[in-house]
Protein backbone atom coordinates (compact mmCIF):
# COMPACT_ATOMS: atom_id res chain seq x y z
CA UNK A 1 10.19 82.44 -39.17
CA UNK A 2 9.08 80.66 -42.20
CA UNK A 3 5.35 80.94 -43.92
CA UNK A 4 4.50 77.44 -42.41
CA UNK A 5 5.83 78.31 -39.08
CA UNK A 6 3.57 81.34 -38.72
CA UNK A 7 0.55 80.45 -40.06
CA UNK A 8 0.85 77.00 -37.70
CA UNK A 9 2.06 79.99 -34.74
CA UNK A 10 -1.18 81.54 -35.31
CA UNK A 11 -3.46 78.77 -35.84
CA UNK A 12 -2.74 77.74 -32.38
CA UNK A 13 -2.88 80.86 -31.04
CA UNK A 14 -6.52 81.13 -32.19
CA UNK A 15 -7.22 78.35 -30.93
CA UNK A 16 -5.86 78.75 -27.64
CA UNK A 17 -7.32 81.93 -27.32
CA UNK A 18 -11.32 80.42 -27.96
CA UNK A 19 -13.49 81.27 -25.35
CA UNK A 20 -15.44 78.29 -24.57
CA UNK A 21 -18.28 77.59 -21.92
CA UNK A 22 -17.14 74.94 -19.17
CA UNK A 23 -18.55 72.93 -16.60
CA UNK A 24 -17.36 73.11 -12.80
CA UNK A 25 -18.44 71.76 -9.87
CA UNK A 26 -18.94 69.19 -6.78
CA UNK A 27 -19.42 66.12 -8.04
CA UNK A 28 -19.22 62.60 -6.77
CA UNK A 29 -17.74 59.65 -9.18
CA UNK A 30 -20.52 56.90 -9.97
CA UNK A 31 -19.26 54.87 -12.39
CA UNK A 32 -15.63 55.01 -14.62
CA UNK A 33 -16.28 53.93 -18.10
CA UNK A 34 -13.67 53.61 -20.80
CA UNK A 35 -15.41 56.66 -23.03
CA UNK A 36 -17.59 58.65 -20.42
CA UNK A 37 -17.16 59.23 -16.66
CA UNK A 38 -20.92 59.06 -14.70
CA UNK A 39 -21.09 61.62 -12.12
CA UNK A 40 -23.69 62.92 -9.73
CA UNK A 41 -23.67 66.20 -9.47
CA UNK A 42 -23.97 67.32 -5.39
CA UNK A 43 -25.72 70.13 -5.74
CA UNK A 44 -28.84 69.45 -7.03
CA UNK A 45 -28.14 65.18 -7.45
CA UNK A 46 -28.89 65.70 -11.76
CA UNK A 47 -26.66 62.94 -12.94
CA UNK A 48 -23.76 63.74 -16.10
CA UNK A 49 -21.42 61.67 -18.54
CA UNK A 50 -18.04 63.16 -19.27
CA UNK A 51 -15.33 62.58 -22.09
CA UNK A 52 -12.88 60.19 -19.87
CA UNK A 53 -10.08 62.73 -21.66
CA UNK A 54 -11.85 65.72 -21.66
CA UNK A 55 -12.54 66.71 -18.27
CA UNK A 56 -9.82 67.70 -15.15
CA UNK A 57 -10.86 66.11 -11.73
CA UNK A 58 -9.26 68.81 -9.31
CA UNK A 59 -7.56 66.55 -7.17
CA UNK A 60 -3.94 66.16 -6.32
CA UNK A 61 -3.69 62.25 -6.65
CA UNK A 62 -5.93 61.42 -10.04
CA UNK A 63 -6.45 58.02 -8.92
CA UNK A 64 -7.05 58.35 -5.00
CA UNK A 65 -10.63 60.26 -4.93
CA UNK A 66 -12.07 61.42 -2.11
CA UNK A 67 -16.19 60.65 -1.61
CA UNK A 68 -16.55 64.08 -3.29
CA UNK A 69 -14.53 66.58 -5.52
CA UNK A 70 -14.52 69.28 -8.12
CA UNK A 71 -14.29 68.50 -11.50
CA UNK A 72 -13.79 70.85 -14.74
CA UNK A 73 -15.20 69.94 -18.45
CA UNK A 74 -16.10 71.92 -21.79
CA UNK A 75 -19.39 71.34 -21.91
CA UNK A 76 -19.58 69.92 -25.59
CA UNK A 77 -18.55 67.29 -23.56
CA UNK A 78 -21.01 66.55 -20.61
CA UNK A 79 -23.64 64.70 -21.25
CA UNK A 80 -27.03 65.50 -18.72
CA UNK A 81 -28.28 62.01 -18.41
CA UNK A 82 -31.02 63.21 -15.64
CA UNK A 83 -31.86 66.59 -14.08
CA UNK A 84 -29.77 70.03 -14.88
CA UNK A 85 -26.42 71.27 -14.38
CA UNK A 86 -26.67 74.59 -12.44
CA UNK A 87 -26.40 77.29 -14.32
CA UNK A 88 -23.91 78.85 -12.18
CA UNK A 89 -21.87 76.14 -12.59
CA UNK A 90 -21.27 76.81 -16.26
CA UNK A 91 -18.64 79.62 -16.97
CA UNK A 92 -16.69 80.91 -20.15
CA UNK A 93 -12.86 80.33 -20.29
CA UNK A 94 -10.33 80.47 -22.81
CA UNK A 95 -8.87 77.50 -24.13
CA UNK A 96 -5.66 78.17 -22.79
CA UNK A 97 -6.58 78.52 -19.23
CA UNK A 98 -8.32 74.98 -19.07
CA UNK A 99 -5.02 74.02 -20.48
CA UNK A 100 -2.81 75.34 -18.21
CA UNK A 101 -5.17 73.96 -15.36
CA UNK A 102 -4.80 70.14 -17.06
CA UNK A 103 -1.05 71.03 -16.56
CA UNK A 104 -1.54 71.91 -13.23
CA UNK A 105 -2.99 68.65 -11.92
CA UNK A 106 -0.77 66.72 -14.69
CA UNK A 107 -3.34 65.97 -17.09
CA UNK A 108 -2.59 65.36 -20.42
C-alpha cells in the first residue's frame, strides 16, 4: 500500500470511527422541504427541522410513510424550531454505525 493509500485508509477510518451524538425518535412528517424536513416530535409535540440528506426515516418504503415513524439524525443537524427534544432521545454513536443503518434502509 502506497503513502497516499494509507494516510486516505486512515483518514477514513477516523472518521468513521467519530463518536457523534444523534437524534432518534417518534416523529410525525409535517412538512417536506427541499433543505430541511419539519417534524413533530410525538412525544412531547416540540417541533424540529432536519437536513433532507442527513437524517434516516426508519421505514422500509422511504416514500410510503405511515401517520407516524422513527427517524435517526446527527444532531448538528436538527434544528428545535419549538419545545425540546427529549433528552433520552439523544444518544452517542459512531459514525460508522449511522452509516451502516443508511445502508440498511438504502439511504445514500
Amino acid at each position: 500500500m502506497g503513502l497516499i493509500e494509507s494516510w486516505l485508509e486512515k483518514a477514513l477510518s477516523s472518521r468513521l470511527n467519530k463518536v457523534l451524538d444523534f437524534y432518534r425518535g417518534e416523529v410525525v412528517l409535517q412538512k417536506q422541504g427541499l433543505k430541511y424536513s419539519t417534524y413533530r416530535i410525538i412525544e412531547n409535540n416540540g417541533t424540529i427541522d432536519v437536513h433532507v440528506a442527513a437524517h434516516v426515516r426508519l421505514v422500509p418504503h422511504q416514500f410510503n410513510l405511515p401517520a407516524t415513524f422513527e427517524i435517526i439524525a446527527p444532531m448538528k443537524y436538527v434544528k428545535v424550531v419549538s419545545g425540546t427534544v427529549p433528552e433520552h432521545q439523544i444518544f452517542q454513536m459512531k459514525v460508522r454505525e449511522y452509516s451502516a443503518i443508511r445502508s440498511m434502509y438504502n439511504v445514500r
